[in-house]
N, C-alpha and C. Protein backbone atom coordinates (compact mmCIF):
# COMPACT_ATOMS: atom_id res chain seq x y z
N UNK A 1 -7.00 -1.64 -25.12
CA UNK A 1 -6.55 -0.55 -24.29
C UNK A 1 -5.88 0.49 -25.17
N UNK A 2 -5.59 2.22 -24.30
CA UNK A 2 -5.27 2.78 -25.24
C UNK A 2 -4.38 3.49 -24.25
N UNK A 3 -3.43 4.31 -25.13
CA UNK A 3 -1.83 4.66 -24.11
C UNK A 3 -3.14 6.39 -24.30
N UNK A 4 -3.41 7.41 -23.33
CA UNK A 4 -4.10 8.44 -23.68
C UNK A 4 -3.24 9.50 -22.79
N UNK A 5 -3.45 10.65 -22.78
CA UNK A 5 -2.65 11.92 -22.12
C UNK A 5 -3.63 12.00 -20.62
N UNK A 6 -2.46 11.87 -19.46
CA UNK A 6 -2.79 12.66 -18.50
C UNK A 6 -2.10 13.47 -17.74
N UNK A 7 -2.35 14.80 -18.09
CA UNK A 7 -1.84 15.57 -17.91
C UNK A 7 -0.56 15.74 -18.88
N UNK A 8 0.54 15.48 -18.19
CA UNK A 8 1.70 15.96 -18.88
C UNK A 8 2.45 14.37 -18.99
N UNK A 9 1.75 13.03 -18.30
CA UNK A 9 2.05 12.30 -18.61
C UNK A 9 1.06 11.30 -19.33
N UNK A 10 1.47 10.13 -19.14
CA UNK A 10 0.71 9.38 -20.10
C UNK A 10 0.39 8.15 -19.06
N UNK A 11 -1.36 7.24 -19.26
CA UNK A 11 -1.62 6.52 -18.57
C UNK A 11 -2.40 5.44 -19.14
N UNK A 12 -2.30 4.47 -19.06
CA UNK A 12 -3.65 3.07 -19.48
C UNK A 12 -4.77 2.73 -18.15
N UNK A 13 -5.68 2.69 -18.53
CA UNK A 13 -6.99 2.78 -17.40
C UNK A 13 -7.14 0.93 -17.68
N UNK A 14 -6.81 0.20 -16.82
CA UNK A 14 -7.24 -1.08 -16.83
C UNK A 14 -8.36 -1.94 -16.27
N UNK A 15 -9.21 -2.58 -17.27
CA UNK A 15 -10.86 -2.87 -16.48
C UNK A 15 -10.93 -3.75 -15.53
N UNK A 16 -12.20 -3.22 -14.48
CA UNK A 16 -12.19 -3.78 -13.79
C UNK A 16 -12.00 -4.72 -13.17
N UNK A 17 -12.36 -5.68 -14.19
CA UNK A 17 -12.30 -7.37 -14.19
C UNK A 17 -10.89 -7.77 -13.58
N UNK A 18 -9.75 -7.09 -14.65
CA UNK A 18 -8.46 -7.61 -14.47
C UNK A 18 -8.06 -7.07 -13.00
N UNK A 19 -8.52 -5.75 -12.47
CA UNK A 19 -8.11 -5.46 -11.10
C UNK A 19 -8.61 -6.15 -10.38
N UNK A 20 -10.02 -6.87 -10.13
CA UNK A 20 -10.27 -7.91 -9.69
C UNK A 20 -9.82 -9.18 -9.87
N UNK A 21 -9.31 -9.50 -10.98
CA UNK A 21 -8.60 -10.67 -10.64
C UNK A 21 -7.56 -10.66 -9.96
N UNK A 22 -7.01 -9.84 -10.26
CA UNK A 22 -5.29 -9.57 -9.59
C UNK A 22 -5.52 -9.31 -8.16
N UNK A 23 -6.72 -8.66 -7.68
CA UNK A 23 -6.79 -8.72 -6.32
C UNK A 23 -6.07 -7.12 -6.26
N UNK A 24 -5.98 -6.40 -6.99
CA UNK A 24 -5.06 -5.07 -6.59
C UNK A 24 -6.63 -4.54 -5.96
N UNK A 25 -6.25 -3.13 -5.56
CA UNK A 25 -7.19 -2.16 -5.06
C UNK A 25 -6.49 -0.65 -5.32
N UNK A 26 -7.23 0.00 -5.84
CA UNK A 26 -6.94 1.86 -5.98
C UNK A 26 -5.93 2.40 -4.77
N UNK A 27 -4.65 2.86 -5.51
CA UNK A 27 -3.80 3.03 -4.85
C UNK A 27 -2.28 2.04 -4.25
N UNK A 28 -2.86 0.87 -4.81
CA UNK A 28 -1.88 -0.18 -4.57
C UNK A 28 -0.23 0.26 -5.51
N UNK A 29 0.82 -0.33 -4.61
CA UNK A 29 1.82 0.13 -5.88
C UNK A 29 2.10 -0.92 -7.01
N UNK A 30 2.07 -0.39 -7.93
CA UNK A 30 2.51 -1.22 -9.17
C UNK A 30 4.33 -0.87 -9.41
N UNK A 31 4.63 -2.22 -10.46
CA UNK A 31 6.13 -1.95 -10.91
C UNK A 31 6.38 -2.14 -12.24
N UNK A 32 7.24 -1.94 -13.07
CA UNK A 32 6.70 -1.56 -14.61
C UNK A 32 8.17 -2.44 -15.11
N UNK A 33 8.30 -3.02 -15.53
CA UNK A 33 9.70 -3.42 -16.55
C UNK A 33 9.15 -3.26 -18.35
N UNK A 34 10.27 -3.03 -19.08
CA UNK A 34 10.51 -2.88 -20.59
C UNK A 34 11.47 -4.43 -20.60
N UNK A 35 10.29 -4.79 -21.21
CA UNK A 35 11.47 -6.24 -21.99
C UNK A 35 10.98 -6.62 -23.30
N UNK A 36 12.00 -5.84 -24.17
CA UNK A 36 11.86 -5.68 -25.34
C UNK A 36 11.05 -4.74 -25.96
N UNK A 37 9.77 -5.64 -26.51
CA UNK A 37 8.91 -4.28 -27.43
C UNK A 37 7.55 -5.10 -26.33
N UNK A 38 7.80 -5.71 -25.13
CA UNK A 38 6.98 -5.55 -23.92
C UNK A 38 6.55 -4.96 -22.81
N UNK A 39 5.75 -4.56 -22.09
CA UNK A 39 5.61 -3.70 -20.89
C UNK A 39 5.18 -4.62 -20.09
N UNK A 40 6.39 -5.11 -18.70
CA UNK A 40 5.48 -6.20 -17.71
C UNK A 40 4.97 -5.38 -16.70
N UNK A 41 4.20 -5.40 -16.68
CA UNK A 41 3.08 -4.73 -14.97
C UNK A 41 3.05 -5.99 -14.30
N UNK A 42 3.39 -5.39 -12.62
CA UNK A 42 3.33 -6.37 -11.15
C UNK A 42 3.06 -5.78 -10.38
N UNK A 43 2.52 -6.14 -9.43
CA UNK A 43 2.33 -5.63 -8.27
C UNK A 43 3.21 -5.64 -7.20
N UNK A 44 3.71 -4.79 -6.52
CA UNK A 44 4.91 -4.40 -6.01
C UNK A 44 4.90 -4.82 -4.83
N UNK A 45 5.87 -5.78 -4.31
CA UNK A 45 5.86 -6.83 -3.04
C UNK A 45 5.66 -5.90 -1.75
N UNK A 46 4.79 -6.38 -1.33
CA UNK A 46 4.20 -5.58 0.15
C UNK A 46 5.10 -6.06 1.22
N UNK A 47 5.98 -5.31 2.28
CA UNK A 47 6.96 -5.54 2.90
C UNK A 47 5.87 -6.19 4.24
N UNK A 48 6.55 -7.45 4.86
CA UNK A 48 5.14 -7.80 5.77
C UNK A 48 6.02 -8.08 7.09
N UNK A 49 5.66 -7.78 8.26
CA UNK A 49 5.96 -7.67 9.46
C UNK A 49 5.66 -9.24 10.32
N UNK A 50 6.58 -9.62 10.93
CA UNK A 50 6.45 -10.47 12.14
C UNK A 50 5.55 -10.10 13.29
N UNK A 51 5.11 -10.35 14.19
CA UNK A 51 5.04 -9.63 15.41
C UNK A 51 6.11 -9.90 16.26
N UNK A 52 6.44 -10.95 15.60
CA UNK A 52 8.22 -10.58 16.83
C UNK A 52 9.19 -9.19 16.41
N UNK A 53 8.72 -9.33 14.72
CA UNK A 53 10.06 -7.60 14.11
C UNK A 53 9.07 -6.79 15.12
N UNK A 54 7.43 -6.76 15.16
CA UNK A 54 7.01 -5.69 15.39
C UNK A 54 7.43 -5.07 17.02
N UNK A 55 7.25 -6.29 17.76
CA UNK A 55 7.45 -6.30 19.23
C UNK A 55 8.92 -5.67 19.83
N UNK A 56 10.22 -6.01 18.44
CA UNK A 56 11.35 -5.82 18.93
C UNK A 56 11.56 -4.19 18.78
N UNK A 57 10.33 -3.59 18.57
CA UNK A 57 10.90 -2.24 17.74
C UNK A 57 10.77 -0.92 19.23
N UNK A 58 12.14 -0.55 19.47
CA UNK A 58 12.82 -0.22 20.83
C UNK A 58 11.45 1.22 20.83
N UNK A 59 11.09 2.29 21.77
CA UNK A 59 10.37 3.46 21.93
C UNK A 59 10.81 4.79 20.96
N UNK A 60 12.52 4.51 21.12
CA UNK A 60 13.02 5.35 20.35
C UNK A 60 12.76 5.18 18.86
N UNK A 61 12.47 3.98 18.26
CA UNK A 61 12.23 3.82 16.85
C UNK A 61 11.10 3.20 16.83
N UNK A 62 10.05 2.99 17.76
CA UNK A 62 8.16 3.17 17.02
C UNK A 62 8.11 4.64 16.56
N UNK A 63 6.86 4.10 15.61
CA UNK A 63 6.24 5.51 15.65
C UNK A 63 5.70 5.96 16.59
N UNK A 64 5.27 7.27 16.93
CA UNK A 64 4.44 7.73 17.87
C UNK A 64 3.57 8.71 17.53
N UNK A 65 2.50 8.77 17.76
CA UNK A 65 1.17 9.51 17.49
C UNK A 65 1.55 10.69 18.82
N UNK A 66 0.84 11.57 18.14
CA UNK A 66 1.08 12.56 18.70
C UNK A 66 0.02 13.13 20.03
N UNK A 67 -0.32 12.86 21.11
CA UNK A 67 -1.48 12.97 21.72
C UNK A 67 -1.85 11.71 22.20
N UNK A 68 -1.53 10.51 21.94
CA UNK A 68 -1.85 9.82 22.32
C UNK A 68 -2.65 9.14 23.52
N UNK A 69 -1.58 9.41 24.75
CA UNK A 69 -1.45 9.53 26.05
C UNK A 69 -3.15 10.14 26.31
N UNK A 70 -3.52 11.22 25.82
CA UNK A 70 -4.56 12.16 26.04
C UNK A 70 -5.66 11.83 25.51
N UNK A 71 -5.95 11.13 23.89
CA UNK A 71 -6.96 10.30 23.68
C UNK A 71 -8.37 9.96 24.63
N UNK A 72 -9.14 9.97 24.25
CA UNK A 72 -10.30 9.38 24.88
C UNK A 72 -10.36 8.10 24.88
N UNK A 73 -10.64 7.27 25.89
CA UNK A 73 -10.66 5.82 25.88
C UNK A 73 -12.14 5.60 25.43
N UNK A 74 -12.17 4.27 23.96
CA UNK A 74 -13.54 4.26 23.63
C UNK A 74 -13.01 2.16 23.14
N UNK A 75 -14.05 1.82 23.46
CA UNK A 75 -14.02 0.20 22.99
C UNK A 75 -14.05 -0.45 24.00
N UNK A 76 -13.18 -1.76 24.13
CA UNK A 76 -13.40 -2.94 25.32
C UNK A 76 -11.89 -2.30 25.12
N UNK A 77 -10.96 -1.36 25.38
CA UNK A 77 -9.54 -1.92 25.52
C UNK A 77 -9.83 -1.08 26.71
N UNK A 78 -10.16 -0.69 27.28
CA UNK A 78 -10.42 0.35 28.63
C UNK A 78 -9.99 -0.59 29.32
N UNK A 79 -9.17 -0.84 30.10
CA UNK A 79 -8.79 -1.51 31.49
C UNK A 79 -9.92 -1.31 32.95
N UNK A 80 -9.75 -2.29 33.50
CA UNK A 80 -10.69 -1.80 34.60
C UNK A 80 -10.26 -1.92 36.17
């Protein structure tokens, strides 16, 4: 591998193989530590939801899409 210029910073392009092993995908976040005259790369712990955290989360603090309500109904979730 090689440390090369992008842009105004600097980046290592890592092959495929190893992104496949690791299971990452384009765009995933990475996390970087200096230990010593080392560079550790990880993959940055994905925060993961219950459906009970998800269920407890009050109207005032979901998100809300904007239009929603107005949407076109398309799939099997159509009520009948």
């Amino acid at each position: 591998m090689k440390l090369q210029k992008w842009g105004n910073s600097a980046a290592v392009r890592f092959p495929k193989e190893i992104i496949s092993q690791l299971g990452l995908k384009i765009g995933d976040e990475l996390e970087t530590q200096a230990q010593g005259d080392t560079i550790v790369i990880r993959a940055a712990k994905r925060r993961r939801y219950t459906l009970a955290q998800l269920l407890a989360e009050t109207p005032e603090t979901a998100p809300r899409v904007a239009g929603w309500e107005e949407m076109a109904e398309v799939g099997k979730e159509v009520a009948e």
